[in-house]
Protein backbone atom coordinates (compact mmCIF):
# COMPACT_ATOMS: atom_id res chain seq x y z
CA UNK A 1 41.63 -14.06 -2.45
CA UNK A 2 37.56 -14.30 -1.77
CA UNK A 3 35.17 -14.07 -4.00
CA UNK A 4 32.73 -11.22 -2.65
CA UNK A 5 29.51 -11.76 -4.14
CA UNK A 6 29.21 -15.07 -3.06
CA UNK A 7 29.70 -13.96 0.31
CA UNK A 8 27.30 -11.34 -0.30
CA UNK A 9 24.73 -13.93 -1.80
CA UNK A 10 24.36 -16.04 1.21
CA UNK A 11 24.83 -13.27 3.38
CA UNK A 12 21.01 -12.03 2.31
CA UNK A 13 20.90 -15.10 5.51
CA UNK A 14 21.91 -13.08 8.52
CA UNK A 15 20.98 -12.84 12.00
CA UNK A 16 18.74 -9.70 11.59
CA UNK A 17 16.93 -11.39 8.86
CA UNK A 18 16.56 -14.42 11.12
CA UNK A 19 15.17 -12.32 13.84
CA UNK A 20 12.73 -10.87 11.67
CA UNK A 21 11.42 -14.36 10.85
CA UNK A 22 10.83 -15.23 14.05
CA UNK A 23 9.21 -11.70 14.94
CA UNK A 24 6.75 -12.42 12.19
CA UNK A 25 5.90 -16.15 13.08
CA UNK A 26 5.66 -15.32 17.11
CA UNK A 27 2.80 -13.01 15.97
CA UNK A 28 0.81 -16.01 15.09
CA UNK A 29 2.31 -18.23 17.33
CA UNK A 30 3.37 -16.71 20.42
CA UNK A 31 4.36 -20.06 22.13
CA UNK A 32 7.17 -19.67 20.08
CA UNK A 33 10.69 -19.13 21.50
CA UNK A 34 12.31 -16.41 19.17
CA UNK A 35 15.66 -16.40 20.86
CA UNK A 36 16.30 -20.10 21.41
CA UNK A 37 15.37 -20.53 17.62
CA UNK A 38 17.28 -17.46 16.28
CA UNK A 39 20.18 -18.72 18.56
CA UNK A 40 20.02 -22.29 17.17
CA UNK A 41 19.74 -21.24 13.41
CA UNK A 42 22.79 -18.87 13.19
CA UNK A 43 25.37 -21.26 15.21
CA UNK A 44 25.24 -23.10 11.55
CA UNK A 45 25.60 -20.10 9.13
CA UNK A 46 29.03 -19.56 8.63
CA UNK A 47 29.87 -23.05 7.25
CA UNK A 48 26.89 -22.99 5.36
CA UNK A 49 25.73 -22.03 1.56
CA UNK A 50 22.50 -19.51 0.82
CA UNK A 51 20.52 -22.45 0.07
CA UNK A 52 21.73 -24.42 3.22
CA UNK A 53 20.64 -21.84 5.34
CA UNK A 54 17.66 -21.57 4.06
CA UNK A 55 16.80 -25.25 4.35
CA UNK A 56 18.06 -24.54 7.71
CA UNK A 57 16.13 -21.72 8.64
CA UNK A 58 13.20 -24.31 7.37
CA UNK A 59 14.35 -27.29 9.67
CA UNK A 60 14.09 -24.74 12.70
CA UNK A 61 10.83 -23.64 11.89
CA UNK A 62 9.71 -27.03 11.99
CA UNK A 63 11.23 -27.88 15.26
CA UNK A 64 9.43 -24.64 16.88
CA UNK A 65 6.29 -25.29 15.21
CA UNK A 66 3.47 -27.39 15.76
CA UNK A 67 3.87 -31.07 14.79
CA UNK A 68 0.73 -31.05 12.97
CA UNK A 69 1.62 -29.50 9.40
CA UNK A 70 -1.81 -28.43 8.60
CA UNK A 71 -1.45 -26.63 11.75
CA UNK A 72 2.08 -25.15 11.08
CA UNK A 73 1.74 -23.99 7.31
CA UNK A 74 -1.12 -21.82 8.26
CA UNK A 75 0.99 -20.23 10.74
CA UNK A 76 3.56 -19.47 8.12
CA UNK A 77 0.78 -18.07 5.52
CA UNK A 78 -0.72 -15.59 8.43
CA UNK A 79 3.32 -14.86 9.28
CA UNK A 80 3.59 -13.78 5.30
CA UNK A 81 2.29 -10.40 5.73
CA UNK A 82 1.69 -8.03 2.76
CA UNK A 83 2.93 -8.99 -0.55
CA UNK A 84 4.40 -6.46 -3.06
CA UNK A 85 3.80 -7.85 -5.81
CA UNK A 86 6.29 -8.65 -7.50
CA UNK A 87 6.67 -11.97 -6.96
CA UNK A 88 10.37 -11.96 -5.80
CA UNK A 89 11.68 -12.94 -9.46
CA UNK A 90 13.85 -9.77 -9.69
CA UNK A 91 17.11 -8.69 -6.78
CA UNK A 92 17.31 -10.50 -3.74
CA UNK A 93 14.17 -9.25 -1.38
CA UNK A 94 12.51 -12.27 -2.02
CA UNK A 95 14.52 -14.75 -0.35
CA UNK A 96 13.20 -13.91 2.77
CA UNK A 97 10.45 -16.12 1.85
CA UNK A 98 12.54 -19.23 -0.09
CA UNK A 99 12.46 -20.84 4.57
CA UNK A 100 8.66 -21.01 4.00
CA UNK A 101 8.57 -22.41 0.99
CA UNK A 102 10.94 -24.68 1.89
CA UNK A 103 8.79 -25.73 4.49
CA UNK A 104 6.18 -26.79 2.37
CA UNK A 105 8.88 -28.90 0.39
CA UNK A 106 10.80 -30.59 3.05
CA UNK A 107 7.40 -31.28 5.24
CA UNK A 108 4.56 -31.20 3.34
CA UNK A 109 4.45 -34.36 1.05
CA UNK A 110 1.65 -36.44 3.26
CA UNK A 111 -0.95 -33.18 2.45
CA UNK A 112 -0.52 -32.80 -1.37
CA UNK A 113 -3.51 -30.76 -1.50
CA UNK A 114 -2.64 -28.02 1.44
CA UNK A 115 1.03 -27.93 0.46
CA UNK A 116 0.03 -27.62 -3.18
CA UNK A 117 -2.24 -24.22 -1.73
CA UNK A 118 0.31 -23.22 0.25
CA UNK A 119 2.63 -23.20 -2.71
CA UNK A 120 -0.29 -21.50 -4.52
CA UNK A 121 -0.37 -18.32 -2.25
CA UNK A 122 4.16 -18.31 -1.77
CA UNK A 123 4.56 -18.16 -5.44
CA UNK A 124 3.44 -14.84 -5.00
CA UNK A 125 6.02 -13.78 -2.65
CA UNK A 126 8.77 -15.98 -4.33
CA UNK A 127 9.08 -18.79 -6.67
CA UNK A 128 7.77 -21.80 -5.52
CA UNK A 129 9.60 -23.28 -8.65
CA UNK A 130 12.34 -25.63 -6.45
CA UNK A 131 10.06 -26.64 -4.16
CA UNK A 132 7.23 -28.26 -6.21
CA UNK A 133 9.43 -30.15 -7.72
CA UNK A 134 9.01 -33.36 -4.52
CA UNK A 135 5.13 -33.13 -5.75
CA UNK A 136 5.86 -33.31 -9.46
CA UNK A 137 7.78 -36.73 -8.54
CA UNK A 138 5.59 -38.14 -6.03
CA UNK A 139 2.31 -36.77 -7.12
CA UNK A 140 2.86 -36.38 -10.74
CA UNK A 141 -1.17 -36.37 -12.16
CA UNK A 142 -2.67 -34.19 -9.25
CA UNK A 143 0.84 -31.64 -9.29
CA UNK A 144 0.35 -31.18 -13.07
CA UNK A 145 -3.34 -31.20 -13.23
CA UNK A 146 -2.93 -28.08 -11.11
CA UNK A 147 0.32 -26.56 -12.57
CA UNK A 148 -1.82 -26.61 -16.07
CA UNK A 149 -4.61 -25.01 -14.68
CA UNK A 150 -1.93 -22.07 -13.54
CA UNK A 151 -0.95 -22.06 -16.69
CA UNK A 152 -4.32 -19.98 -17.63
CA UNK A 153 -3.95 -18.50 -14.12
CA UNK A 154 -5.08 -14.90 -14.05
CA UNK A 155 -1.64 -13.96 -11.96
CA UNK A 156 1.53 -13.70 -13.97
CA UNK A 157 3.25 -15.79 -11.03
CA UNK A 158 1.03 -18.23 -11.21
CA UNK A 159 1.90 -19.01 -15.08
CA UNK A 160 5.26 -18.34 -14.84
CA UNK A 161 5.44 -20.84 -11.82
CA UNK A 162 3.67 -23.50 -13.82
CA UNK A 163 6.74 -23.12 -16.40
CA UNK A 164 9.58 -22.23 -14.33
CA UNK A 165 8.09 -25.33 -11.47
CA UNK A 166 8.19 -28.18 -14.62
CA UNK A 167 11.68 -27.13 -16.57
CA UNK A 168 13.44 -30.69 -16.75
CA UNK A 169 17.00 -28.85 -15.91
CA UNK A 170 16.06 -26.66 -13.65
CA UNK A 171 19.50 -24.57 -12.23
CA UNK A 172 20.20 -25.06 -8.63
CA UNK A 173 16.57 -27.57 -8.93
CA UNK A 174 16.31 -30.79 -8.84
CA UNK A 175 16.73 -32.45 -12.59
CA UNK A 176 12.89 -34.32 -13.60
CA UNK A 177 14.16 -37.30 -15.66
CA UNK A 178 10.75 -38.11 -16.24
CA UNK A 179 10.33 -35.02 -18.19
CA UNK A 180 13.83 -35.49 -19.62
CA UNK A 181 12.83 -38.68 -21.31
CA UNK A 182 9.24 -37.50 -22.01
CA UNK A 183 8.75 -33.65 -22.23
CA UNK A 184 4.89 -34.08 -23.51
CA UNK A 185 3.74 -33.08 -20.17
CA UNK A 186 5.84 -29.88 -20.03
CA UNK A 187 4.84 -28.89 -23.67
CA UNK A 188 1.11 -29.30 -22.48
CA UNK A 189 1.83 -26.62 -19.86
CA UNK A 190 3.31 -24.10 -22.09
CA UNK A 191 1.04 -24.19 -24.81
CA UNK A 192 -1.02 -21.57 -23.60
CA UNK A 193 1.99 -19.59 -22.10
CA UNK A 194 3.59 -19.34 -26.12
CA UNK A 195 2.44 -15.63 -26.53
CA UNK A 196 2.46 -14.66 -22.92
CA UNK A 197 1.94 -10.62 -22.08
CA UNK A 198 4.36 -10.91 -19.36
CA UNK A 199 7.69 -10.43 -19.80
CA UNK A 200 9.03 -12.82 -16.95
CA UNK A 201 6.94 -15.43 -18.30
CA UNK A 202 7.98 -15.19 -21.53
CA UNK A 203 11.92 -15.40 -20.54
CA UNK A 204 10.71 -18.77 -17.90
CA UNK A 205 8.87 -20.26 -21.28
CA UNK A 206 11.84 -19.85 -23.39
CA UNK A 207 14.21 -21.12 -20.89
CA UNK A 208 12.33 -23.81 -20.49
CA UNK A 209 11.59 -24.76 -24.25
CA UNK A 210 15.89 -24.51 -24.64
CA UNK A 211 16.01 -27.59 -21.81
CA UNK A 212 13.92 -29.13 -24.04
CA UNK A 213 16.12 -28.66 -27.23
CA UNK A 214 18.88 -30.56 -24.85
CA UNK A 215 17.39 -33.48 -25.28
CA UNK A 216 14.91 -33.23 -28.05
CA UNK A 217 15.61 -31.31 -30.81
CA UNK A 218 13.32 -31.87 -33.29
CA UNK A 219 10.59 -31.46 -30.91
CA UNK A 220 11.82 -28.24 -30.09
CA UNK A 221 12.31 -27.25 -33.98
CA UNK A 222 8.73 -28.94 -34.66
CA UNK A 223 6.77 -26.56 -31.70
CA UNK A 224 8.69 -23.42 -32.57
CA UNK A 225 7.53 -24.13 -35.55
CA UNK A 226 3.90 -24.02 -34.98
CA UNK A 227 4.06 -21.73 -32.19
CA UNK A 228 5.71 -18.75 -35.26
CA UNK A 229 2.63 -19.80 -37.65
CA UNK A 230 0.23 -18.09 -34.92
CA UNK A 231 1.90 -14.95 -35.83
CA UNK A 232 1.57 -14.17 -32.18
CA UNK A 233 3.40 -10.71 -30.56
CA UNK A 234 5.93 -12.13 -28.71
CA UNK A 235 5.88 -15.77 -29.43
CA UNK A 236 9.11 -14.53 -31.95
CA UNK A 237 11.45 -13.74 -29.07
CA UNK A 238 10.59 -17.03 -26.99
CA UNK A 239 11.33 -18.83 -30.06
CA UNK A 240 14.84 -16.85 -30.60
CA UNK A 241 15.79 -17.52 -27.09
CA UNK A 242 13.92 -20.66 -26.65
CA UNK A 243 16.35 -22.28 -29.87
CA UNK A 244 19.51 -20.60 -28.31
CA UNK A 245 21.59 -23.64 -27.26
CA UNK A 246 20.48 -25.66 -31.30
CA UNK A 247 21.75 -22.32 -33.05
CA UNK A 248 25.22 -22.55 -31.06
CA UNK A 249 25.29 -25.95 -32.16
CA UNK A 250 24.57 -25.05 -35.51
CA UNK A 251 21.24 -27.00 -35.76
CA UNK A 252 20.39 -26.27 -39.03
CA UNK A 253 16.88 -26.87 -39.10
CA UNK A 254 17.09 -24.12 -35.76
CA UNK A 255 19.33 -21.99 -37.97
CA UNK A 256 16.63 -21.93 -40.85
CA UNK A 257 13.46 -21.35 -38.86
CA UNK A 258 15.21 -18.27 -37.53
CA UNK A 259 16.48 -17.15 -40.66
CA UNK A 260 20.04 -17.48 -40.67
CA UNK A 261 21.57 -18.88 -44.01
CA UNK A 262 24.44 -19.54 -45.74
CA UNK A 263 26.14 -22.57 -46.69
CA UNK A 264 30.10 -21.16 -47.42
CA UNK A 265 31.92 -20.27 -44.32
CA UNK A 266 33.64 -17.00 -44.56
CA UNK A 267 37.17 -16.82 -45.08
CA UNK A 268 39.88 -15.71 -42.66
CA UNK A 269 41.69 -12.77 -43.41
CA UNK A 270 43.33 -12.40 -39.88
CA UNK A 271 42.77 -13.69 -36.49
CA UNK A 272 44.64 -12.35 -33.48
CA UNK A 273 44.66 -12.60 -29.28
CA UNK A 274 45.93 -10.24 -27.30
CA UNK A 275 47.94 -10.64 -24.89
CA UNK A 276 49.18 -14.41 -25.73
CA UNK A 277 49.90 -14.57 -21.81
CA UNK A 278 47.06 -13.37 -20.33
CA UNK A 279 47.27 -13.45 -15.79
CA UNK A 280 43.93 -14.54 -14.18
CA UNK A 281 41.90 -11.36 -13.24
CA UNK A 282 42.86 -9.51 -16.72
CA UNK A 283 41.13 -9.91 -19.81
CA UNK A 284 42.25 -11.55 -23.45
CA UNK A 285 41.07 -9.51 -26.92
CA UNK A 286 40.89 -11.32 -29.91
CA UNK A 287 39.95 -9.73 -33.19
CA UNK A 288 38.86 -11.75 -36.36
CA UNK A 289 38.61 -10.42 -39.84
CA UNK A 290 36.49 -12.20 -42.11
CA UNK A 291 35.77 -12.25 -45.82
CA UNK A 292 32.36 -13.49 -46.49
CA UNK A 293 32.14 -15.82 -50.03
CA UNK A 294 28.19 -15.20 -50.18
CA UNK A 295 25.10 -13.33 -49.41
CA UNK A 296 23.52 -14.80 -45.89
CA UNK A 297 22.26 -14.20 -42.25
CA UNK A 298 25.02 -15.16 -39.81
CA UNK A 299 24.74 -15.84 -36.28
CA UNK A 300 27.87 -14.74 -34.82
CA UNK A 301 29.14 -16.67 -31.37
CA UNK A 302 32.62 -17.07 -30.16
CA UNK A 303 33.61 -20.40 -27.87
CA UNK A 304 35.56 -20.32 -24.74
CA UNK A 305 37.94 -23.41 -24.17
CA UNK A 306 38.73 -23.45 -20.66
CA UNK A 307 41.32 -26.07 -19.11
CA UNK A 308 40.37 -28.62 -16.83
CA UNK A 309 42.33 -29.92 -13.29
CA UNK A 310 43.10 -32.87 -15.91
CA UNK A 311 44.04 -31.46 -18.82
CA UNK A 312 40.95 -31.59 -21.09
CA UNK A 313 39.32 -28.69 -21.99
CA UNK A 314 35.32 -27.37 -21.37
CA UNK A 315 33.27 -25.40 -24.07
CA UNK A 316 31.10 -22.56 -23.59
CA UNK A 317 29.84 -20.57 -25.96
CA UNK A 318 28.88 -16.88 -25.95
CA UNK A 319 26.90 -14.71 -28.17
CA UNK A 320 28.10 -11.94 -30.70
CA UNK A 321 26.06 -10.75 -32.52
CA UNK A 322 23.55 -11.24 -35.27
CA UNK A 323 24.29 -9.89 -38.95
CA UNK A 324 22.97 -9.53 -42.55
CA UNK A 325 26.09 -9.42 -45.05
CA UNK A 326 26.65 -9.17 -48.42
CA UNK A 327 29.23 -11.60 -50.84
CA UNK A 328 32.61 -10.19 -50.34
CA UNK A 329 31.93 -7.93 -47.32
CA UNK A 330 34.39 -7.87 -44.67
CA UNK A 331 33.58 -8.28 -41.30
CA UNK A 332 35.57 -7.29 -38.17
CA UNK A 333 34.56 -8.74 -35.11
CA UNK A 334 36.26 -7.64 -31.69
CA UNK A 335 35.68 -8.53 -28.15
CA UNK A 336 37.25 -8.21 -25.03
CA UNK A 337 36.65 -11.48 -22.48
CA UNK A 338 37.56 -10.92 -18.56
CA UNK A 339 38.99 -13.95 -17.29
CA UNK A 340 38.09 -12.85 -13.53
CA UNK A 341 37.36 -15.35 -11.04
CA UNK A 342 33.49 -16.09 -10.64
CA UNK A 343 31.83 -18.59 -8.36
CA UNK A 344 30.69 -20.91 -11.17
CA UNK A 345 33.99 -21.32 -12.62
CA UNK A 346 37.34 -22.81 -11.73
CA UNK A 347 40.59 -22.08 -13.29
CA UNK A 348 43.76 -23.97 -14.14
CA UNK A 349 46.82 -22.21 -15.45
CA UNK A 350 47.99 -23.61 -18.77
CA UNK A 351 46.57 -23.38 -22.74
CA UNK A 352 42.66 -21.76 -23.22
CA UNK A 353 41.60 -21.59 -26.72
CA UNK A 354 39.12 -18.82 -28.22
CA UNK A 355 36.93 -20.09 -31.40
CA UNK A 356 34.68 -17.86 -33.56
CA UNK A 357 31.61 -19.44 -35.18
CA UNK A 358 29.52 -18.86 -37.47
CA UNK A 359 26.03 -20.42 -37.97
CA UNK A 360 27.30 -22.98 -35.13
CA UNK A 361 30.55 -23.96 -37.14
CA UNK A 362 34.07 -23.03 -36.62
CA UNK A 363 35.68 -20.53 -38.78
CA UNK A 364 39.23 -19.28 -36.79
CA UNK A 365 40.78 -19.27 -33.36
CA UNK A 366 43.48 -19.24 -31.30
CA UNK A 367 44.94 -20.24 -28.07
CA UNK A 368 46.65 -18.04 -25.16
CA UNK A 369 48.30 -19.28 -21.48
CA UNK A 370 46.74 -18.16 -18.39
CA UNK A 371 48.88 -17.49 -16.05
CA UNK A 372 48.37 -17.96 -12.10
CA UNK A 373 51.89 -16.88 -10.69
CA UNK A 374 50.86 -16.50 -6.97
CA UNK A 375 50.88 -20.13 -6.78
CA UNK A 376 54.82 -20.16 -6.80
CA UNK A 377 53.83 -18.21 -3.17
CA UNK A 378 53.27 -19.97 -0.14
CA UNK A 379 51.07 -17.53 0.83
CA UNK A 380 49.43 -17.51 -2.30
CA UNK A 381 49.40 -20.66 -2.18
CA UNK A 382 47.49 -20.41 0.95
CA UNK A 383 45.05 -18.03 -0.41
CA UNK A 384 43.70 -19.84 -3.60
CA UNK A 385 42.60 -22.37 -0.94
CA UNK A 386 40.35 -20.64 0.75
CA UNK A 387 39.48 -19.00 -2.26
CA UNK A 388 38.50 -22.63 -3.33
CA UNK A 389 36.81 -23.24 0.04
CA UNK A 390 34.54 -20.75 0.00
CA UNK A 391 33.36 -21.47 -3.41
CA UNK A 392 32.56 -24.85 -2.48
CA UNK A 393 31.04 -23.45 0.82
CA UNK A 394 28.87 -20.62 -1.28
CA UNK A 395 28.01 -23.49 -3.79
């Protein structure tokens, strides 16, 4: 059993993609062997992830290069050719250009002030957010002098990368525990970003205000805060997405700044999961009735308990809905969850458990088995491994 879209993920990485690299760069650099650097890039790809060949499509770039880096970045930003754009931020044409921004990241650290331009111009092709992330730690005034003035860039990508480039838990980034401990310095760079026109840089300053909430939640309460007294268009839906994670939790200073209220949990009238014995690659329903005891604004979640290899049990939490009820209303709430094999998740047959909450708290639940039964077959036996493999492989 594979899982295809992380093959298809690192795939964007092939051989014809490779060649076109090379085709561009020769045009600036015709010393340039295309087909002994093509050759030497793909004999790694199978065994390797979509960022691992990227890094590796960088590392042969800088072996076919010129050793000077000054020399060898300004091939790459004469190889970049016409941009479209859109920054990259959206499907998967972009990558093309994550190699040369690599580049800048891997190689570029003794000229702070060319890689930092080079970075400048990428953005604009794709995110430069991973790979300023070595100049944030080893040049930290100069990288966020500049990342503020983005900030009040002109260029959507250039404010969105001065948010996306600083978020202290970046996904698949390096984590700045600097910022972690401190997050004044991000907060400085998304002041002026709070009412951004943009819709891309509005989702990059929420995300990056809820890594903030993960480790300081009052600060997070305190700028939402200030940030809705502007009465800014759009600041409200950064806030709502920025305070996700503290309303899940059931923050209630989150809760109230939002608007959600009430202090009696509802009362269960019925709670059900269906099937109880649910097979990995089907889905479990469960279906809560609740009786609410007042007047309030409920945010409506339900909590995922998935086994561990050991035994314990890992929370996530996924949203419902939002809802305005009135004492004594009942409430029906029904979803369906797939419990299909993704690359960010691994399963272990045995006891899940499905919570609903409301306002952050627990109200009802239930548990149900998942079953795995091809592992009483050799051969499936055989194929969850590789199944495993390649997740590991695809990262």
């Amino acid at each position: 059993m594979v899982n295809e879209t992380a093959k298809q993920l690192k795939e964007i990485f092939h051989r014809p993609l490779v060649e076109e690299l090379a085709s561009r760069v020769a045009d600036h650099f015709p010393a340039m062997d295309t087909q002994v650097f093509v050759q030497q890039i793909v004999n790694d790809f199978p065994q390797l992830s979509l960022m691992a060949r990227s890094r590796r499509i960088a590392q042969g770039l800088h072996n076919h290069l010129p050793p000077s880096f000054p020399q060898a970045v300004a091939i790459l930003l004469a190889s970049l050719g016409a941009e479209d754009g859109s920054g990259g931020v959206e499907g998967h044409e972009g990558f093309r250009y994550l190699p040369f921004l690599n580049f800048v990241g891997l190689y570029g650290l003794q000229h702070p002030e060319i890689s930092l331009a080079a970075l400048e111009r990428m953005t604009c092709y794709f995110s430069a957010e991973f790979d300023i992330r070595p100049f944030l730690l080893q040049y930290p005034e100069l990288t966020l002098s500049r990342m503020k003035a983005w900030s009040h860039h002109s260029d959507w990508r250039l404010r969105r990368l001065a948010s996306e480039g600083a978020r202290p838990r970046l996904p698949w980034g390096m984590r700045l525990q600097s910022f972690i401990k401190d997050p004044t310095p991000c907060l400085e760079i998304l002041e002026p970003l709070q009412a951004d026109p943009h819709p891309v840089v509005r989702r990059s300053v929420a995300n990056h205000l809820n890594d903030v909430s993960k480790d300081h939640p009052l600060v997070t309460v305190a700028t939402a805060r200030r940030w809705l007294a502007t009465g800014e268009q759009g600041t409200r839906w950064i806030v709502g997405h920025a305070l996700r994670t503290l309303v899940k939790e059931g923050h209630p200073q989150a809760l109230a700044l939002l608007g959600f209220s009430g202090d009696l949990l509802p009362e269960t009238v019925a709670f059900t999961l269906s099937p109880s014995r649910v097979v990995l690659g089907e889905a479990v329903t469960f279906t809560a009735i609740l009786r609410c005891r007042e007047a309030a604004t409920l945010s409506i979640d339900y909590a995922l308990h998935h086994k561990r290899q050991n035994g314990s049990h890992a929370r996530k939490v996924f949203k419902l809905t939002r809802k305005r009820v009135a004492m004594g209303e009942e409430l029906t709430l029904q979803k369906s969850h797939p419990m299909h094999l993704i690359t960010t998740r691994r399963y272990y047959p045995g006891s899940h458990g499905i919570d609903i909450l409301i306002n952050g708290r627990v109200v009802c639940g239930g548990i149900f088995e998942l079953e795995m039964p091809w592992l009483n077959s050799p051969w499936r036996v055989n194929q969850t491994f590789c199944f495993f493999r390649e997740l590991r492989v695809s990262g």
